[in-house]
Protein backbone atom coordinates (compact mmCIF):
# COMPACT_ATOMS: atom_id res chain seq x y z
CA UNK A 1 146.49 83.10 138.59
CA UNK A 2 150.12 82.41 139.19
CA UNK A 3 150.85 78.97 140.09
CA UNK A 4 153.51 76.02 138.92
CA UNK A 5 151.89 72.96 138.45
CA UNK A 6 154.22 69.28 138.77
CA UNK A 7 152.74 66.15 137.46
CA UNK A 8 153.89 62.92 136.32
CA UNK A 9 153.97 61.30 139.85
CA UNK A 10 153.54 58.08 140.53
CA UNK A 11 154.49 54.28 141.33
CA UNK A 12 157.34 52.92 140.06
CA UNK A 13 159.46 49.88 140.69
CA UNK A 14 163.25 50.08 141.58
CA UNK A 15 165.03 50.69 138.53
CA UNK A 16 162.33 52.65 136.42
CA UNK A 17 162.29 55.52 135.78
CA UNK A 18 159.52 59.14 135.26
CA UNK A 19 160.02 62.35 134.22
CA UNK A 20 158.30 65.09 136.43
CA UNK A 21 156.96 68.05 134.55
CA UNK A 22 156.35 71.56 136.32
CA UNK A 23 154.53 74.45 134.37
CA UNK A 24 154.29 77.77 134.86
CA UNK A 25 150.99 79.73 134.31
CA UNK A 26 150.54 83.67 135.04
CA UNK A 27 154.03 84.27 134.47
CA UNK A 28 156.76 83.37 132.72
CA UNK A 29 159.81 81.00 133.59
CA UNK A 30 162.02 82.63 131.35
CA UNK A 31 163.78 84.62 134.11
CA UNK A 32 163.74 82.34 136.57
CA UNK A 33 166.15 79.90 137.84
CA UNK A 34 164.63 76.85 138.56
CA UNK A 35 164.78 73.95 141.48
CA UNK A 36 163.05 70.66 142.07
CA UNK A 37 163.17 69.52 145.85
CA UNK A 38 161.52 66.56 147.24
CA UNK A 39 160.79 65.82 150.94
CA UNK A 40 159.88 62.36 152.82
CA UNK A 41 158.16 61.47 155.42
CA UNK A 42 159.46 62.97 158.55
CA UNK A 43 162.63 64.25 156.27
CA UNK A 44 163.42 67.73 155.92
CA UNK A 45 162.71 68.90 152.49
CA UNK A 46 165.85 68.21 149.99
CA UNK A 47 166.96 70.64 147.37
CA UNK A 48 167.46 68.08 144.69
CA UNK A 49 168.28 70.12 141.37
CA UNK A 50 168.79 73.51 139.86
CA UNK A 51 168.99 74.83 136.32
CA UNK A 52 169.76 78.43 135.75
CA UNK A 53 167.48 80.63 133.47
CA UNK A 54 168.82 79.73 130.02
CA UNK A 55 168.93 75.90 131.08
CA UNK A 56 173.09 76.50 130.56
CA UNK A 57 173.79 75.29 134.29
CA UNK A 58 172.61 72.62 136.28
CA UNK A 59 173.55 71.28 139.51
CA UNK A 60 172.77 68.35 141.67
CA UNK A 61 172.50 67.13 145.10
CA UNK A 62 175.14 64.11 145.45
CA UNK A 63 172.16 61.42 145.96
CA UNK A 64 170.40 62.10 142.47
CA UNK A 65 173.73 62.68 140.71
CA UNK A 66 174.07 60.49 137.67
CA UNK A 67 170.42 59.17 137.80
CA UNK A 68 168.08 62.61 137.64
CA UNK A 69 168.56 65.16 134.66
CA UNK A 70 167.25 68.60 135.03
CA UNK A 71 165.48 70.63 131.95
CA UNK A 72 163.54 73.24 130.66
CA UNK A 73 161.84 74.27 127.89
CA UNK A 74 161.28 78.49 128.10
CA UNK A 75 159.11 77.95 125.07
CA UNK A 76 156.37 75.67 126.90
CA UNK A 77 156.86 77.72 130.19
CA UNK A 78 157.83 74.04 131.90
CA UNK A 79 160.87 72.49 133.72
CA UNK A 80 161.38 68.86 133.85
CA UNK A 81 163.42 66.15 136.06
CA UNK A 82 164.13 63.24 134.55
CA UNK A 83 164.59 60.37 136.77
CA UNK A 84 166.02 57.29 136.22
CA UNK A 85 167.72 54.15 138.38
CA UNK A 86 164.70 55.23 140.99
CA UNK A 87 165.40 53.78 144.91
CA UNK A 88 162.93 53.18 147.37
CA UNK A 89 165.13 55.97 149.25
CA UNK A 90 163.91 58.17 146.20
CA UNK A 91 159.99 58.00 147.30
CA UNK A 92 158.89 61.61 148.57
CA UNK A 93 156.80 64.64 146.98
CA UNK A 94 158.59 66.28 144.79
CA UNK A 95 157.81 70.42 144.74
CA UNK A 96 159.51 72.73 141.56
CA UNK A 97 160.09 76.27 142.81
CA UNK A 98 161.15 79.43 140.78
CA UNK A 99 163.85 81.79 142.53
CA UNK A 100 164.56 85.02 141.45
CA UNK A 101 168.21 86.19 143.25
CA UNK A 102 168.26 83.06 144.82
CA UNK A 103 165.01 84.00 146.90
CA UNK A 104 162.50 81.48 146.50
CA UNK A 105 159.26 83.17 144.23
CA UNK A 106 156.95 80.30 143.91
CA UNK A 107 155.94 76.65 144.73
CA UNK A 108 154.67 73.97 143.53
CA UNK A 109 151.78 72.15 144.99
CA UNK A 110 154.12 68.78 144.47
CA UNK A 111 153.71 65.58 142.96
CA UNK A 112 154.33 61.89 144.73
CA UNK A 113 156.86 59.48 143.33
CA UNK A 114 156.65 56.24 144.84
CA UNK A 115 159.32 53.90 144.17
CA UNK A 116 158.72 50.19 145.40
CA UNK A 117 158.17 46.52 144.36
């Protein structure tokens, strides 16, 4: 079955910090470019981060600059976000998705971060 699975969700005071894992299984990542987006309540969904296929480029949406790190590891079929310096303004479900020629391939079921005191 081909799915991408995020975990490491959860709740987190302001200022701490997760890292979100999203594996692959039934195919491999190795081709793919990768994103993480998140979406609110009653936001539209945000593109948040990209990494290309070899993990040589990343890129960031202005909010998350400075405070999220994208990665992957081709060997464990799994992209990561690192976040850190979380914001209540950060709370949303965050999705991975796999694009192949910048059209989107596959989704993530998504993962909640909750960030409040």
């Amino acid at each position: 079955q081909v799915q991408l699975v995020e975990s490491g969700g959860g709740l987190v005071q302001p200022g701490g910090s997760l890292r979100l894992s999203c594996v692959a299984s039934g195919f491999s990542l190795r081709s793919y470019s990768m994103r993480w987006y998140r979406q609110a309540p009653g936001k539209e969904r945000e593109l948040v981060a990209t990494v290309t296929s070899s993990g040589g480029s990343t890129n960031y949406a202005a909010s998350v600059k400075g405070r999220f790190t994208i990665s992957r590891d081709n060997a464990k079929n799994t992209v990561y976000l690192q976040l850190h310096s979380l914001k209540p303004e950060d709370t949303a479900v965050y999705f991975c998705a796999s694009t192949w020629n910048q059209q989107l391939t596959h989704w993530g079921q998504g993962t909640q971060v909750t960030v409040s005191s």
